[in-house]
Each structure stands twice: as C-alpha cells, then as structure tokens.
PDB file of N, CA and C in Angstrom:
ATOM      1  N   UNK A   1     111.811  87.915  44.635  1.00  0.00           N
ATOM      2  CA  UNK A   1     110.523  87.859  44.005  1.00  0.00           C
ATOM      3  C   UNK A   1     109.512  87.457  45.080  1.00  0.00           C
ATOM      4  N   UNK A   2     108.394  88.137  45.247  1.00  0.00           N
ATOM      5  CA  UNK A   2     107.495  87.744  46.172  1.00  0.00           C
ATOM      6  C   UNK A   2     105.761  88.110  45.529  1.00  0.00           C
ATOM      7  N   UNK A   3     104.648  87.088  45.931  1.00  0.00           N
ATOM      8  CA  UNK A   3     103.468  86.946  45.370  1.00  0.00           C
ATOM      9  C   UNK A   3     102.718  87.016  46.187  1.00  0.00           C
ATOM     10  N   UNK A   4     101.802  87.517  46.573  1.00  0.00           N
ATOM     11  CA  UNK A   4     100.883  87.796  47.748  1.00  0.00           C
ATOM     12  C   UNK A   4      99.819  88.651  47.266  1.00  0.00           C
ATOM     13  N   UNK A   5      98.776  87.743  48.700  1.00  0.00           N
ATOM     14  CA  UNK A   5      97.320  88.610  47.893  1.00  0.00           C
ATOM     15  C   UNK A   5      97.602  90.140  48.892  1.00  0.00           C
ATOM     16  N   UNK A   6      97.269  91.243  48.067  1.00  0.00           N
ATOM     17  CA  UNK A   6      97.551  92.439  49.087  1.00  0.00           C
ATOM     18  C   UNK A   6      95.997  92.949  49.097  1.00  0.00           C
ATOM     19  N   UNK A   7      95.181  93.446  49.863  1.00  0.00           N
ATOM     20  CA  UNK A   7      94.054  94.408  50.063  1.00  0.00           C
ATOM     21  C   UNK A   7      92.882  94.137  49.067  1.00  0.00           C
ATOM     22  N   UNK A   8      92.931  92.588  48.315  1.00  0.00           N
ATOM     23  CA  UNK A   8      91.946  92.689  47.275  1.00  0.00           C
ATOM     24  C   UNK A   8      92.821  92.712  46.002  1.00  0.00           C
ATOM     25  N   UNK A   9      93.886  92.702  46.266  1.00  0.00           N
ATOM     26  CA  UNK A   9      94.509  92.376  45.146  1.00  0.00           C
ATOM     27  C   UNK A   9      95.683  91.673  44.882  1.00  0.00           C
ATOM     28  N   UNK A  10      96.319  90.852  43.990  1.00  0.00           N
ATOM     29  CA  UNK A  10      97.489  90.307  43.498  1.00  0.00           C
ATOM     30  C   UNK A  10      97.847  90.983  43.180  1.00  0.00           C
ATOM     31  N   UNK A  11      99.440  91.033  44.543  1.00  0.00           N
ATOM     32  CA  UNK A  11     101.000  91.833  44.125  1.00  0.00           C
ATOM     33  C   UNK A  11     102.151  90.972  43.881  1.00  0.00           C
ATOM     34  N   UNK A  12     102.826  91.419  42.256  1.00  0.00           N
ATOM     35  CA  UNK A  12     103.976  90.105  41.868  1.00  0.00           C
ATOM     36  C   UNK A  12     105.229  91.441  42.237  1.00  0.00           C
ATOM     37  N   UNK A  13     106.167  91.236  43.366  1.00  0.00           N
ATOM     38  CA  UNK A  13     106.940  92.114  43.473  1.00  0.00           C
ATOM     39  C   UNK A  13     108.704  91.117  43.168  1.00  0.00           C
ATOM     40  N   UNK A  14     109.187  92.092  42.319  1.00  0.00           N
ATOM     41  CA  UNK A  14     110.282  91.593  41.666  1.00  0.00           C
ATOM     42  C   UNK A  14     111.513  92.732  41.869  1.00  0.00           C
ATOM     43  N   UNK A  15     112.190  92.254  43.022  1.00  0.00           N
ATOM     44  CA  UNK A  15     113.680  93.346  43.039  1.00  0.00           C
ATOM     45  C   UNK A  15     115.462  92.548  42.892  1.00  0.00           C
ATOM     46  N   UNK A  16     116.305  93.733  42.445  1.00  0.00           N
ATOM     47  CA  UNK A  16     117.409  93.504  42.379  1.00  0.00           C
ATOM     48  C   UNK A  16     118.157  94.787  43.296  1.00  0.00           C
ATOM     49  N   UNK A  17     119.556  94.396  43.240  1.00  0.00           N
ATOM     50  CA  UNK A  17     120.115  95.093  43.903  1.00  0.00           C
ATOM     51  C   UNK A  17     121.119  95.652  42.130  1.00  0.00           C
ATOM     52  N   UNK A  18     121.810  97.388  42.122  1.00  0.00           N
ATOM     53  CA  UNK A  18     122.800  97.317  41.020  1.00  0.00           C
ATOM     54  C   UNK A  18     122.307  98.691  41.449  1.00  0.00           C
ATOM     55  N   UNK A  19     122.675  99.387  40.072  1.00  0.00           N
ATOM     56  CA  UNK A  19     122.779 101.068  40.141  1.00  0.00           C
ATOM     57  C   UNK A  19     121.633 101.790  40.192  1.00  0.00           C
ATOM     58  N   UNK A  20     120.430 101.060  39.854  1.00  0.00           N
ATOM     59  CA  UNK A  20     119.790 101.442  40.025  1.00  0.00           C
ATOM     60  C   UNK A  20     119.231 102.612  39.243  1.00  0.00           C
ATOM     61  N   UNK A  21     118.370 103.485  39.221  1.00  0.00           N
ATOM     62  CA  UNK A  21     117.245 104.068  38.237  1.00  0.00           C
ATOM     63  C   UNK A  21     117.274 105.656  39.446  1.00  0.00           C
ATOM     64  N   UNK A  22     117.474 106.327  38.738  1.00  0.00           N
ATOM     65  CA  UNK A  22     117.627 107.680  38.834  1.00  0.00           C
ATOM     66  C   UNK A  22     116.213 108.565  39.492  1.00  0.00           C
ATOM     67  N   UNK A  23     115.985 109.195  40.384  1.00  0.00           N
ATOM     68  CA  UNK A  23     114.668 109.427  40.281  1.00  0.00           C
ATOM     69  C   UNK A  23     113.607 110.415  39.707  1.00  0.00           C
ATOM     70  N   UNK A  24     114.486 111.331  39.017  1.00  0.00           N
ATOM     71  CA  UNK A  24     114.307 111.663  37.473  1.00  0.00           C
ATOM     72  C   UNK A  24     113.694 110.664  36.309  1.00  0.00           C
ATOM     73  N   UNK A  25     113.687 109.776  36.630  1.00  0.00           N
ATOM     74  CA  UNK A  25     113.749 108.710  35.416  1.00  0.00           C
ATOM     75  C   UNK A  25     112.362 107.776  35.504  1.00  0.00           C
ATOM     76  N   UNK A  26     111.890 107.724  37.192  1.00  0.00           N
ATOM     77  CA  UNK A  26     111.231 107.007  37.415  1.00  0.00           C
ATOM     78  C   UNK A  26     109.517 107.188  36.886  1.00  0.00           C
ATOM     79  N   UNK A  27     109.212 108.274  36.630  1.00  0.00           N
ATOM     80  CA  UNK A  27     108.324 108.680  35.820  1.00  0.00           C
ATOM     81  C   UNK A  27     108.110 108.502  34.316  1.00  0.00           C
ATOM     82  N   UNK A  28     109.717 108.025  33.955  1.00  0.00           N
ATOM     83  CA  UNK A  28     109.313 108.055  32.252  1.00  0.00           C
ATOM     84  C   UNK A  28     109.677 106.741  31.705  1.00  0.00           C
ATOM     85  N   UNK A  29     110.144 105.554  32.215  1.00  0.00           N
ATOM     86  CA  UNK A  29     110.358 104.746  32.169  1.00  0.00           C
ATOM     87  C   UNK A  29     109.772 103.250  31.719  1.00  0.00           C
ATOM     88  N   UNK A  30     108.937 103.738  32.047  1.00  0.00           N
ATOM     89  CA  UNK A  30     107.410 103.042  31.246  1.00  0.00           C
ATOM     90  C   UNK A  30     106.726 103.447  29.967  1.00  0.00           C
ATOM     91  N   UNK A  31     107.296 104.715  29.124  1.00  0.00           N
ATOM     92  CA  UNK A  31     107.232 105.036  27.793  1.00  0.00           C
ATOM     93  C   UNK A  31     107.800 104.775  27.124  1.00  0.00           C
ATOM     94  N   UNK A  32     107.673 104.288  26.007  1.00  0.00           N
ATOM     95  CA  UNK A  32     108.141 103.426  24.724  1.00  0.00           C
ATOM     96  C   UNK A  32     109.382 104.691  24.342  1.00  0.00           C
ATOM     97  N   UNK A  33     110.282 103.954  24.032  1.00  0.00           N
ATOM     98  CA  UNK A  33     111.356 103.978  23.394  1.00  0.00           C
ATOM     99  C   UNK A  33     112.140 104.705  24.789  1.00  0.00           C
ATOM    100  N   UNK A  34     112.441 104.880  25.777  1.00  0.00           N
ATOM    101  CA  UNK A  34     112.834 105.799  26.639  1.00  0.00           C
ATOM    102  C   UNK A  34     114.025 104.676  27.296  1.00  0.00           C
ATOM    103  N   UNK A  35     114.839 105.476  27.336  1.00  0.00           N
ATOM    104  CA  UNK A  35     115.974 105.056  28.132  1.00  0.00           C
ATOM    105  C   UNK A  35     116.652 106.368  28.762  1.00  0.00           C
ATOM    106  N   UNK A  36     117.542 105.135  29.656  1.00  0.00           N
ATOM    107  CA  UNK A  36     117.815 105.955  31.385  1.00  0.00           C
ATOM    108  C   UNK A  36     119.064 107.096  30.825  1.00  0.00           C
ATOM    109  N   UNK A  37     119.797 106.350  29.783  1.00  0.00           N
ATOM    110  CA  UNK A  37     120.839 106.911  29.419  1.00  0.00           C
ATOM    111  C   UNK A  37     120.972 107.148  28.309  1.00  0.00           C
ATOM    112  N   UNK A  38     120.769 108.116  27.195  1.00  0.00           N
ATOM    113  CA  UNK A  38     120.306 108.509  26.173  1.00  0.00           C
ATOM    114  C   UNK A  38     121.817 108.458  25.306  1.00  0.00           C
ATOM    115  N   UNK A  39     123.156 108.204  25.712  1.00  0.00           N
ATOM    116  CA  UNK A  39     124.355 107.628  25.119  1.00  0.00           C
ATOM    117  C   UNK A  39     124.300 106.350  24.597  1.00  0.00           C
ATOM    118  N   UNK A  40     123.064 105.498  25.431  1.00  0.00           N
ATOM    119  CA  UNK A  40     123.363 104.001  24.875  1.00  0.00           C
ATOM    120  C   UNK A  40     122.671 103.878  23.751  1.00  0.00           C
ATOM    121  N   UNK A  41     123.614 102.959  22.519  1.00  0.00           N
ATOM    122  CA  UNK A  41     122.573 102.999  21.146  1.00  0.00           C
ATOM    123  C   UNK A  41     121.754 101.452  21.394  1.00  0.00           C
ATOM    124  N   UNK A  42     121.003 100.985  20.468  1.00  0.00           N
ATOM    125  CA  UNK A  42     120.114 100.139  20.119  1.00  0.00           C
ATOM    126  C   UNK A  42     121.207  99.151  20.354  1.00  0.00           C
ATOM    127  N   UNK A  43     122.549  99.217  19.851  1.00  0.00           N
ATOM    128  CA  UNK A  43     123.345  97.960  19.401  1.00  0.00           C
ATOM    129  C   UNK A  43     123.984  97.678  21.244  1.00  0.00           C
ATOM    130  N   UNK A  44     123.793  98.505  21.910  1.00  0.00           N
ATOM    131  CA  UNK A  44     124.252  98.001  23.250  1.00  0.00           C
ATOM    132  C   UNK A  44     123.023  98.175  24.244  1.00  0.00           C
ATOM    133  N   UNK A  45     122.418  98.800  24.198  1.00  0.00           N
ATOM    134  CA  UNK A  45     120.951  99.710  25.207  1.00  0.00           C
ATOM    135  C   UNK A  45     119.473  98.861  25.100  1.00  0.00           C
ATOM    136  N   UNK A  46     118.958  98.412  23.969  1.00  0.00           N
ATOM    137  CA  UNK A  46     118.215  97.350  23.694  1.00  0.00           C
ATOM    138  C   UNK A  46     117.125  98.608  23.137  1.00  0.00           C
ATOM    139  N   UNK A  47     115.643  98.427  22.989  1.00  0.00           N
ATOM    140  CA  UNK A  47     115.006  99.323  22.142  1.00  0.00           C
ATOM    141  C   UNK A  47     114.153 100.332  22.976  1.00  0.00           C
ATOM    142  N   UNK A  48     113.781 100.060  24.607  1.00  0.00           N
ATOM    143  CA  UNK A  48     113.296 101.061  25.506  1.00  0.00           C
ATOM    144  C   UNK A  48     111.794 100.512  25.073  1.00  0.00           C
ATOM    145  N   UNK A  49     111.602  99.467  24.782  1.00  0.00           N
ATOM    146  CA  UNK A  49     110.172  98.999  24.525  1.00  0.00           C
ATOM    147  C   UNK A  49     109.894  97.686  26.015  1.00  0.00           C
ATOM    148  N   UNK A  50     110.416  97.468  26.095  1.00  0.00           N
ATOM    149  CA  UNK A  50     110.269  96.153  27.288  1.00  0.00           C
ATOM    150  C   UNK A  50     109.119  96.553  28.354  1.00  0.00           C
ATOM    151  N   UNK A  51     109.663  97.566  29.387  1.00  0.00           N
ATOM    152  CA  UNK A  51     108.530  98.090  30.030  1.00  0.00           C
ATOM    153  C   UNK A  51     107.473  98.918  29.430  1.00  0.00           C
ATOM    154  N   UNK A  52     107.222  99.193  28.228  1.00  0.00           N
ATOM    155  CA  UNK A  52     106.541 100.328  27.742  1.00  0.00           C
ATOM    156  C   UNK A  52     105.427  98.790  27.473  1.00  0.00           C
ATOM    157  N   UNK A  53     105.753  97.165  27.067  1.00  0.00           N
ATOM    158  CA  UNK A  53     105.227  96.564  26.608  1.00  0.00           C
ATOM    159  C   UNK A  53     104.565  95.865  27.791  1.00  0.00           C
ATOM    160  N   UNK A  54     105.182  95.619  28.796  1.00  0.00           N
ATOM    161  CA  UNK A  54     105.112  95.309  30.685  1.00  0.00           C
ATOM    162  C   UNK A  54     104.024  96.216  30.737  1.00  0.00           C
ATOM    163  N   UNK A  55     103.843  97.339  30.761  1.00  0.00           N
ATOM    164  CA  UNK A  55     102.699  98.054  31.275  1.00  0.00           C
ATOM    165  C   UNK A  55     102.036  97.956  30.269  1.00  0.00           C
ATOM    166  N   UNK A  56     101.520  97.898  28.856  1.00  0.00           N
ATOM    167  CA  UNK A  56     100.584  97.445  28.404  1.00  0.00           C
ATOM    168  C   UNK A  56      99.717  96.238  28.780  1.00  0.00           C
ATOM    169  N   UNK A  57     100.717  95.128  29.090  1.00  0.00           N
ATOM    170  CA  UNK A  57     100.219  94.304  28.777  1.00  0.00           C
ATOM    171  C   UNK A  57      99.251  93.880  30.487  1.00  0.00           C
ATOM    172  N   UNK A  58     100.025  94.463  31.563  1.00  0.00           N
ATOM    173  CA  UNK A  58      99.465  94.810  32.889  1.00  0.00           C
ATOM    174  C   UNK A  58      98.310  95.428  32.845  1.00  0.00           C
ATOM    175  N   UNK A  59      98.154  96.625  32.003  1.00  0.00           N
ATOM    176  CA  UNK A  59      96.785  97.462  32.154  1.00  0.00           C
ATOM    177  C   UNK A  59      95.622  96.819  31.291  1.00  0.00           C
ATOM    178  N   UNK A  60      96.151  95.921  30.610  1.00  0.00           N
ATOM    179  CA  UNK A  60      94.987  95.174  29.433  1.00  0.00           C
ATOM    180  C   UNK A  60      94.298  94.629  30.261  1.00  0.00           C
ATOM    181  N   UNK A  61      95.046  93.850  31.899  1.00  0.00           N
ATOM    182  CA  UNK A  61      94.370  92.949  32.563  1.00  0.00           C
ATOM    183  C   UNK A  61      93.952  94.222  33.607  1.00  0.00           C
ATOM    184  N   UNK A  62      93.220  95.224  33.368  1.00  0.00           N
ATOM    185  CA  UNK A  62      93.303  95.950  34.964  1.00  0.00           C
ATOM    186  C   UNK A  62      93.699  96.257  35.979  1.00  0.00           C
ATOM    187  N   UNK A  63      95.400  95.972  35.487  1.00  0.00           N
ATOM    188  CA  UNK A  63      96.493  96.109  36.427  1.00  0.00           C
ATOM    189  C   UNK A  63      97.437  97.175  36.272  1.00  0.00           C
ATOM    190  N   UNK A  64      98.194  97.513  37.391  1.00  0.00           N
ATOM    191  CA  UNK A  64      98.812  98.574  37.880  1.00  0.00           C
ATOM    192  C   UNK A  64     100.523  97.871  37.587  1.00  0.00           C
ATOM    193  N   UNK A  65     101.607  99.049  37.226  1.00  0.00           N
ATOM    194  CA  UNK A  65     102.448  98.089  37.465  1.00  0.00           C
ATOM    195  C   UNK A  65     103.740  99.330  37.900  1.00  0.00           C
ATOM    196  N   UNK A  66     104.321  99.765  38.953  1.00  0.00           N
ATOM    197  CA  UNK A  66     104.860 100.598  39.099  1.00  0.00           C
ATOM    198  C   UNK A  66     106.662 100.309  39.525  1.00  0.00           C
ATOM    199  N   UNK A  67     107.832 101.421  39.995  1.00  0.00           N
ATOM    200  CA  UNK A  67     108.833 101.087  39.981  1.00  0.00           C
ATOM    201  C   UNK A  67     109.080 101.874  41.219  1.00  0.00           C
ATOM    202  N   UNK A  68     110.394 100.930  42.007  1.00  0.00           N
ATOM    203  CA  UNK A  68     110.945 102.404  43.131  1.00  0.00           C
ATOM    204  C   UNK A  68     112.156 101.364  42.968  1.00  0.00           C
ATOM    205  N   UNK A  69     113.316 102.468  43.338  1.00  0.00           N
ATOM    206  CA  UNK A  69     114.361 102.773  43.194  1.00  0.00           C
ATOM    207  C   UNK A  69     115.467 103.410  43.780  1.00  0.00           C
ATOM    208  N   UNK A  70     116.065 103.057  44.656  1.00  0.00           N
ATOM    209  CA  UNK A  70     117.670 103.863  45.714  1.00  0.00           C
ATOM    210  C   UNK A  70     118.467 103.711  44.906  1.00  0.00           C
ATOM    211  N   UNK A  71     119.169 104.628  44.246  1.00  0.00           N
ATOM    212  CA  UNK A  71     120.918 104.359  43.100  1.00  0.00           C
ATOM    213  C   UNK A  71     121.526 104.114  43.690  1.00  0.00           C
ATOM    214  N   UNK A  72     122.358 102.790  43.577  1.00  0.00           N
ATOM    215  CA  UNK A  72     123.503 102.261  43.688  1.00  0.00           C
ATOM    216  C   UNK A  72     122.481 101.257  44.992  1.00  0.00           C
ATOM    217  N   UNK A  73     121.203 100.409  45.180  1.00  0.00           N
ATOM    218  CA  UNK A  73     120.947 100.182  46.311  1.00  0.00           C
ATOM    219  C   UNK A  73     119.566  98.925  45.565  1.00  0.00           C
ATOM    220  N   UNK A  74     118.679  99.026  45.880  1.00  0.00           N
ATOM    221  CA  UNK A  74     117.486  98.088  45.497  1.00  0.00           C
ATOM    222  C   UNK A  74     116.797  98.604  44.566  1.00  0.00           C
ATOM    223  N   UNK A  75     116.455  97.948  43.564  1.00  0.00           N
ATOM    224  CA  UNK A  75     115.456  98.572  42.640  1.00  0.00           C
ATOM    225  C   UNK A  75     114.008  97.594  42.608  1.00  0.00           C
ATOM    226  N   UNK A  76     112.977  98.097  42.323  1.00  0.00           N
ATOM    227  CA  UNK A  76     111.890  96.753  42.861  1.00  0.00           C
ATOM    228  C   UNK A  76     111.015  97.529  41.798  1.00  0.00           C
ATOM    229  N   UNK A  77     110.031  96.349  40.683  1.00  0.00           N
ATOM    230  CA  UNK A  77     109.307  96.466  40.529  1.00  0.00           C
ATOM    231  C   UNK A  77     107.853  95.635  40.738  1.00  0.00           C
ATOM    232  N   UNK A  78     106.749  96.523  40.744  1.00  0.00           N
ATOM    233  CA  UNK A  78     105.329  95.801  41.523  1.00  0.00           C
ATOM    234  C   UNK A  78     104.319  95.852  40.207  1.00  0.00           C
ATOM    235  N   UNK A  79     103.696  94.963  40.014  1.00  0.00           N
ATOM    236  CA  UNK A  79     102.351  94.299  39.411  1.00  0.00           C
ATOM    237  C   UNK A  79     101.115  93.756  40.068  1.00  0.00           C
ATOM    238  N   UNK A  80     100.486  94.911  40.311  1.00  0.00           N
ATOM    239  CA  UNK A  80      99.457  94.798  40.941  1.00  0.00           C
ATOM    240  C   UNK A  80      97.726  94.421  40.407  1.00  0.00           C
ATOM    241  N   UNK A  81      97.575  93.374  40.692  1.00  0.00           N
ATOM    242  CA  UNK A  81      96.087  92.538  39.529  1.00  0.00           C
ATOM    243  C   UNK A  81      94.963  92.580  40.570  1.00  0.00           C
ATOM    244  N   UNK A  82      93.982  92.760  39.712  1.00  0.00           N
ATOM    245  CA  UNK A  82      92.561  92.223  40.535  1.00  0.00           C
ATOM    246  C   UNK A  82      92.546  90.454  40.729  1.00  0.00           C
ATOM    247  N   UNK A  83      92.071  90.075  41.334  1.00  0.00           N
ATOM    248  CA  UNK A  83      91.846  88.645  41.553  1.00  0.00           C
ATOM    249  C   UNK A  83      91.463  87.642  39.957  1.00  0.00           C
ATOM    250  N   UNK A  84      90.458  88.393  39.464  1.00  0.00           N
ATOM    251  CA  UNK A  84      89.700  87.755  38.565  1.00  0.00           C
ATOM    252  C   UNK A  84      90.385  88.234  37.406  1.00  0.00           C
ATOM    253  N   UNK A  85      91.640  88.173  37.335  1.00  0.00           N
ATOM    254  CA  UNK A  85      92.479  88.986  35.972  1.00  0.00           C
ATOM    255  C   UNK A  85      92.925  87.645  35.573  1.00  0.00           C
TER     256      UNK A  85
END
C-alpha cells in the first residue's frame, strides 16, 4: 500500500500478488454485478458490486480509480483524488 501526492494529486495505490485479473476483464470490472468468472455463484463469488461501489464512491469525490494486472503475478489497484476531495 503506498500514499503519495502525485502531479497535483492524491494516489492511494493498493497491490497484491495471486492470479490475478485477466486482461479481458480489466475493462469490465468496475461494473456492477460483473465477475471474472461467470461459474462462481453468489453463495461462493460474492455479488460483483464491491468495485462497481469503489468507483462510485471515488468519482463522487472527483476521483479516478483504475486496475493493472500480470496473471499469476501483481495485481494493483490506484485511487487517484484532487487535493481538496
């Protein structure tokens, strides 16, 4: 996890290492109800609302909030704010 002012703006960057996110996927991932793997149900997969609610709640404040991704390698996501957010 790392916090830094970048170019005029606050970047909250948050990565893991695991399988990581497909890059097919990385475009839709931030839409409500969407999941990576369309086999998993609700009772194991969770509801595909989490980031759909992450980027709402980012853009309410004038913020950006994007994903990158190597499978099987680092996955990192960034939240990018104006100062005065």
């Amino acid at each position: 996890m790392t916090l830094k002012r970048q170019h005029h703006e606050i970047a909250l960057s948050v990565a893991n290492t695991g399988e990581g996110i497909g890059a097919e996927h990385l475009d839709k991932i931030f839409d409500r109800f969407y999941r990576t793997d369309p086999s998993r149900s609700r009772k194991h997969g969770g509801y595909g609302l989490g980031l759909a609610i992450a980027k709402a709640i980012v853009e309410r404040h004038q913020g950006k909030i994007s994903a990158k991704s190597v499978p099987n390698g680092v996955t990192t996501f960034t939240v990018q704010l104006p100062p005065e957010a």
